[in-house]
Every structure is written in structure tokens, then in C-alpha cells.
N, C-alpha and C. Protein backbone atom coordinates (compact mmCIF):
# COMPACT_ATOMS: atom_id res chain seq x y z
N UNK A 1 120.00 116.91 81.40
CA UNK A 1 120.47 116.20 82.56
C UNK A 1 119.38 115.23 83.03
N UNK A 2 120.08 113.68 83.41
CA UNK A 2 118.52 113.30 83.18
C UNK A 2 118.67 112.83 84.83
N UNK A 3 117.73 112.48 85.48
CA UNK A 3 117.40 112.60 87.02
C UNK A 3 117.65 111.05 87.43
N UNK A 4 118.46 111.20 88.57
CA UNK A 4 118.68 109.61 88.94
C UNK A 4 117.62 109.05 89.37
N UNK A 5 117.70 107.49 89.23
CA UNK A 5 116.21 106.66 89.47
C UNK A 5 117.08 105.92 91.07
N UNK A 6 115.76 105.75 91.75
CA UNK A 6 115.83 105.70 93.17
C UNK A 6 116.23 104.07 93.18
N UNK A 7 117.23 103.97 93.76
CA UNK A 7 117.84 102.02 93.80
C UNK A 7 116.39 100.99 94.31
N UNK A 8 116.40 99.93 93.23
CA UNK A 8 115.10 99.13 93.68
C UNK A 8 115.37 98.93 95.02
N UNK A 9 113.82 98.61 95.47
CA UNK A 9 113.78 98.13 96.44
C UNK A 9 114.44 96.79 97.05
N UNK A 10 114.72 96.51 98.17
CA UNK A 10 115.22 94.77 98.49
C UNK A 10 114.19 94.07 99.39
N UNK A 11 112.68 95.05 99.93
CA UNK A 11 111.65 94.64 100.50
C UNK A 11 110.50 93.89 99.88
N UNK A 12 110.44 92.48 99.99
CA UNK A 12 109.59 91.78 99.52
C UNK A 12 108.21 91.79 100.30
N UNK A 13 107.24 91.73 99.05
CA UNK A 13 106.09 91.60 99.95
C UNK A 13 105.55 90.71 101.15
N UNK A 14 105.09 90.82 101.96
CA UNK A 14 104.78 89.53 102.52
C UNK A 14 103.79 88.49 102.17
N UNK A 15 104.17 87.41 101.99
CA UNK A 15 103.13 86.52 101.67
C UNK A 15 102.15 86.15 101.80
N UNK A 16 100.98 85.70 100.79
CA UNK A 16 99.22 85.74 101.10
C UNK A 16 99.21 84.98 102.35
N UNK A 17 99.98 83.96 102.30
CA UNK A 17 99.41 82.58 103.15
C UNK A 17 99.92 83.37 104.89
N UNK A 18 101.25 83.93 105.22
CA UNK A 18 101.38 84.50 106.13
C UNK A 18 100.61 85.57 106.44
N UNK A 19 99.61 86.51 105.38
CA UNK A 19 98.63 87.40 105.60
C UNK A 19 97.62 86.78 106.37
N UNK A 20 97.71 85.68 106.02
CA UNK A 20 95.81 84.63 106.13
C UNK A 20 96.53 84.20 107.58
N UNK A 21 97.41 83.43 107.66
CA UNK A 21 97.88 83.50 108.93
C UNK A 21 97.52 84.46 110.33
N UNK A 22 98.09 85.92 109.81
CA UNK A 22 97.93 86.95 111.16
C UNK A 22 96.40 87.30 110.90
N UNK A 23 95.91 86.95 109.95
CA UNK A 23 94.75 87.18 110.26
C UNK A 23 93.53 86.54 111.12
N UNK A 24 94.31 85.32 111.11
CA UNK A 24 93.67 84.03 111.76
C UNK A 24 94.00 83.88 112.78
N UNK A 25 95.08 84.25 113.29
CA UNK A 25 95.76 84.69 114.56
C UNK A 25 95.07 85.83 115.50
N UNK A 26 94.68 86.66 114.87
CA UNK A 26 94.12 88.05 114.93
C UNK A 26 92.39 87.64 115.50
N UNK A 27 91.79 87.17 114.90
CA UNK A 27 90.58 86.31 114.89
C UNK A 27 90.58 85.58 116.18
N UNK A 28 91.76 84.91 116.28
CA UNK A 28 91.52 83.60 117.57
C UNK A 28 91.71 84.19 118.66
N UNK A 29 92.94 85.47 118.72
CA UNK A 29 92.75 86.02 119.98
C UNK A 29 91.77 86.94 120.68
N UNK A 30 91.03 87.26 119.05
CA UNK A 30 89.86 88.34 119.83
C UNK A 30 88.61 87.42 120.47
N UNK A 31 88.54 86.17 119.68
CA UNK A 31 87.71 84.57 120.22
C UNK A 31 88.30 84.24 121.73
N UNK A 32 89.90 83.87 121.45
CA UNK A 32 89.97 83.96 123.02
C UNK A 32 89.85 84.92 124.34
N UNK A 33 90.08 86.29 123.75
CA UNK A 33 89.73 87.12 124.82
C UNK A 33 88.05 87.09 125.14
N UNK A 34 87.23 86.78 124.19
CA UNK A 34 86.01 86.52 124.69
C UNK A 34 85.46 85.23 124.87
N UNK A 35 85.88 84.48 125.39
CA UNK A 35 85.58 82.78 125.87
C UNK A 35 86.26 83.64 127.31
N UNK A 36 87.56 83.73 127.28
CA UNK A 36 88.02 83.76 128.68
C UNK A 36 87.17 85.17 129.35
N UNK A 37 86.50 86.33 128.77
CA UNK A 37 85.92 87.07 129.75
C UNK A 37 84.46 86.37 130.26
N UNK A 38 84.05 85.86 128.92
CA UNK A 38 82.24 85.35 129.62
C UNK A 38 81.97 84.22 129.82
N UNK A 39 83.02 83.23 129.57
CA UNK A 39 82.71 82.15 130.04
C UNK A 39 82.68 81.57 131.46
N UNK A 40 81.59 81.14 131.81
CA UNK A 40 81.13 80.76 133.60
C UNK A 40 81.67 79.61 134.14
N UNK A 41 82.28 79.69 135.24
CA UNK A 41 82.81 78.41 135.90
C UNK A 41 83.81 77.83 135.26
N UNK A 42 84.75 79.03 135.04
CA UNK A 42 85.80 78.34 134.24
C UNK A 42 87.09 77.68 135.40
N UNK A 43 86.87 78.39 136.75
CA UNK A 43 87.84 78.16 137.77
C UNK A 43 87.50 76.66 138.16
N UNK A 44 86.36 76.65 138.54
CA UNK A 44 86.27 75.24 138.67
C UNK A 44 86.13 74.12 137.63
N UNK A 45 85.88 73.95 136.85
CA UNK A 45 85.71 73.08 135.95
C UNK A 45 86.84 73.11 134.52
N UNK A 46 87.51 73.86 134.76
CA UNK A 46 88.95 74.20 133.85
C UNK A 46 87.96 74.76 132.69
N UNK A 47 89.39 74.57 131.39
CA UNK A 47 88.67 75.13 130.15
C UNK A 47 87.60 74.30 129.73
N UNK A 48 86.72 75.87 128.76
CA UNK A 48 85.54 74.62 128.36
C UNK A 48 85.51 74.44 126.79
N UNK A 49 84.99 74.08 125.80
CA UNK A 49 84.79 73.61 124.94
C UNK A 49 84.91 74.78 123.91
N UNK A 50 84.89 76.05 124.25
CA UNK A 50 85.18 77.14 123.35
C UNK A 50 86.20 77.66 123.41
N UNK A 51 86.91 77.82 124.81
CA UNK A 51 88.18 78.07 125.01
C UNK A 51 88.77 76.89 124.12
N UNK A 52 89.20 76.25 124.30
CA UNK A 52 89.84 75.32 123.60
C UNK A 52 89.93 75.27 122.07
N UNK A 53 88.94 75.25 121.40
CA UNK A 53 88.53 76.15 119.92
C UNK A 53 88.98 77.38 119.73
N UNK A 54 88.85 77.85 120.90
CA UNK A 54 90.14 79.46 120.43
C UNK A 54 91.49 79.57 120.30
N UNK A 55 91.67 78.72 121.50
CA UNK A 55 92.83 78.21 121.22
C UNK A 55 93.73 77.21 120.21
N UNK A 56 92.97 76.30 119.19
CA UNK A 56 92.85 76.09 118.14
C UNK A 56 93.14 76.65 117.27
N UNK A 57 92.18 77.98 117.06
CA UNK A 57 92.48 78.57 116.21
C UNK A 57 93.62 79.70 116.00
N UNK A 58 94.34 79.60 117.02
CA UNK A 58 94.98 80.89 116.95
C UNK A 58 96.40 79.78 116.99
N UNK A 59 96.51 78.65 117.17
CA UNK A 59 97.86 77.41 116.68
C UNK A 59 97.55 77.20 115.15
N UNK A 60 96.31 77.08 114.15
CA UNK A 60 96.14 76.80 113.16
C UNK A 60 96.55 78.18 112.51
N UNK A 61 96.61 79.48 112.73
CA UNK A 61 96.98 80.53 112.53
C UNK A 61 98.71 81.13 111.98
N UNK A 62 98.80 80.09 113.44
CA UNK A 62 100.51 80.36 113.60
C UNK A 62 101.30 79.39 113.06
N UNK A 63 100.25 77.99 112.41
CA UNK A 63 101.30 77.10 111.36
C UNK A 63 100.16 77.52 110.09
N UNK A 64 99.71 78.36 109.78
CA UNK A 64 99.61 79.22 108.29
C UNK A 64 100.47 80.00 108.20
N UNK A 65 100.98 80.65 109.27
CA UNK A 65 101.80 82.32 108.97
C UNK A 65 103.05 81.57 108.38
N UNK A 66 103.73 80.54 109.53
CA UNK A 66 104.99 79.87 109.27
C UNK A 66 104.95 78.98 108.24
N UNK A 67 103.75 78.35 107.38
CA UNK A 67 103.99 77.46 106.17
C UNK A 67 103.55 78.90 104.90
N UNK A 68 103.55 80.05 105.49
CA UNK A 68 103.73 81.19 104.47
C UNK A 68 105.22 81.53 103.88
N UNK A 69 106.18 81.86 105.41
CA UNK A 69 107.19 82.09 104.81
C UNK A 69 107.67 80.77 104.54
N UNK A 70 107.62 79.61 104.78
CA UNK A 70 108.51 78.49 104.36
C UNK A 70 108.38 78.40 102.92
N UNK A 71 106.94 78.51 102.44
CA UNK A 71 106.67 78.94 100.73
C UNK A 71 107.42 79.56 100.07
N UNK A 72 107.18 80.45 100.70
CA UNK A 72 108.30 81.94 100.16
C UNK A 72 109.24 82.21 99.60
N UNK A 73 110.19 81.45 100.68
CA UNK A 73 111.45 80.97 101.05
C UNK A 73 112.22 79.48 99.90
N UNK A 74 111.04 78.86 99.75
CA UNK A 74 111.07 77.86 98.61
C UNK A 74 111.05 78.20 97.17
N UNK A 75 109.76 79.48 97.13
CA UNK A 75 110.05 80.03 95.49
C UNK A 75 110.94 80.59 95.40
N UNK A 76 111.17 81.01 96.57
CA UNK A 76 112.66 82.27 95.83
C UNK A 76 114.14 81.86 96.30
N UNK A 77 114.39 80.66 96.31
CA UNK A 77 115.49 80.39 96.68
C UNK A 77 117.01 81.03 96.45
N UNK A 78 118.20 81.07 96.90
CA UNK A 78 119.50 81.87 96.58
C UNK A 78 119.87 83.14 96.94
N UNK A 79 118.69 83.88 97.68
CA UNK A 79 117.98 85.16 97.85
C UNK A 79 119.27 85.11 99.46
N UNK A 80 120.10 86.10 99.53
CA UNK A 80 121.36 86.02 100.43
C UNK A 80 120.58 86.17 101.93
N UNK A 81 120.89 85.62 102.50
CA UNK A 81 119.87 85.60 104.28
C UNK A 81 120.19 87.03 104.89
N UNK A 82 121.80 87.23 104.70
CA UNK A 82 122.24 88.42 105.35
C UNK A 82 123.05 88.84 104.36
N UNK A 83 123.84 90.28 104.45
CA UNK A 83 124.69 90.74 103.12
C UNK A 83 125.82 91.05 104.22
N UNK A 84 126.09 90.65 105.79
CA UNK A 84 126.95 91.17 106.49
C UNK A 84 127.93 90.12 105.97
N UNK A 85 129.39 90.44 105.71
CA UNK A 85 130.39 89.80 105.51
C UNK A 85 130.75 88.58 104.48
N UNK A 86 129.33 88.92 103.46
CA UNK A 86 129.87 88.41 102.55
C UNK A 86 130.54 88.25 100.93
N UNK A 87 131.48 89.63 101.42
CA UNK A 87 131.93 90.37 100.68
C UNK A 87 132.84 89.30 100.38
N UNK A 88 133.38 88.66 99.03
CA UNK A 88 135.01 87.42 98.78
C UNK A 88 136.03 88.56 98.63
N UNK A 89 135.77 89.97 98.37
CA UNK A 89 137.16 90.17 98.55
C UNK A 89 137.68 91.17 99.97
N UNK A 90 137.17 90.58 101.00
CA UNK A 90 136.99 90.93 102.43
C UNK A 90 138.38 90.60 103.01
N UNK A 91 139.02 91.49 103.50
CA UNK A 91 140.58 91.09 104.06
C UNK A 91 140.00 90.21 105.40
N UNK A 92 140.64 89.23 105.43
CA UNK A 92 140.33 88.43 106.56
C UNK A 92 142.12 87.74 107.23
């Protein structure tokens, strides 16, 4: 009797470039949480020159994550978005 094999998976990995993304994301907010705790005279004189660089980096982050899946999404094209209702022989 031979033992059933477990149905492949349909979970794709996530992509390097969206890895490098949250990672860069990950990075800018721990940069911004420390510009905004030690930086002096930030009330009066608005942001300063590091805040702003953190903030930088954590937008350069979030168009890596999103030009990850757009990659992705490009190699593997045909790949069904959803499987709800698109059954053709679906009584409608």
C-alpha cells in the first residue's frame, strides 16, 4: 500500500527584492525612531537633516518591497489572482 503524497504547495516564496525591501524598511524605522527621540530642537526648527534621511529611507524601502512583487508578478505571469468563481462549468 503505498502512502499518499501531501498536495504541492500553492505558497510562493517571497521575493529577494521585497526581502531587501522590509528590510530597509525595518532599518529606516529603527533610524527614524532614533532621530525623532534625540534629536534637539526639533519643535522649533522643524525636521532636521537626519530625520529627513530616515525618512528617505524607509520610502526607498517601500518602492523596493513594491518593485519586488511587481517582478514577481512579471516572471510568473497567468498564475490565477483568485480561484473564487472561476470555475466555466459554474451554474450561473
Amino acid at each position: 500500500m503505498e502512502t499518499p503524497h501531501p498536495a504541492p504547495s500553492q505558497h510562493r516564496p517571497i521575493p529577494g527584492l521585497t526581502k531587501l525591501g522590509a528590510a530597509t524598511i525595518a532599518f529606516g524605522l529603527v533610524f527614524d525612531l532614533s532621530e525623532h527621540s534625540f534629536a534637539a530642537g526639533t519643535a522649533a526648527t522643524g525636521f532636521t537633516l537626519g530625520e529627513h534621511a530616515a525618512h528617505l529611507v524607509v520610502l526607498v524601502g517601500m518602492i523596493l518591497g513594491l518593485a519586488g512583487v511587481i517582478v514577481d508578478g512579471v516572471r510568473h505571469p497567468g498564475r490565477p489572482a483568485r480561484s473564487e468563481g472561476s470555475d466555466p462549468r459554474a451554474v450561473r
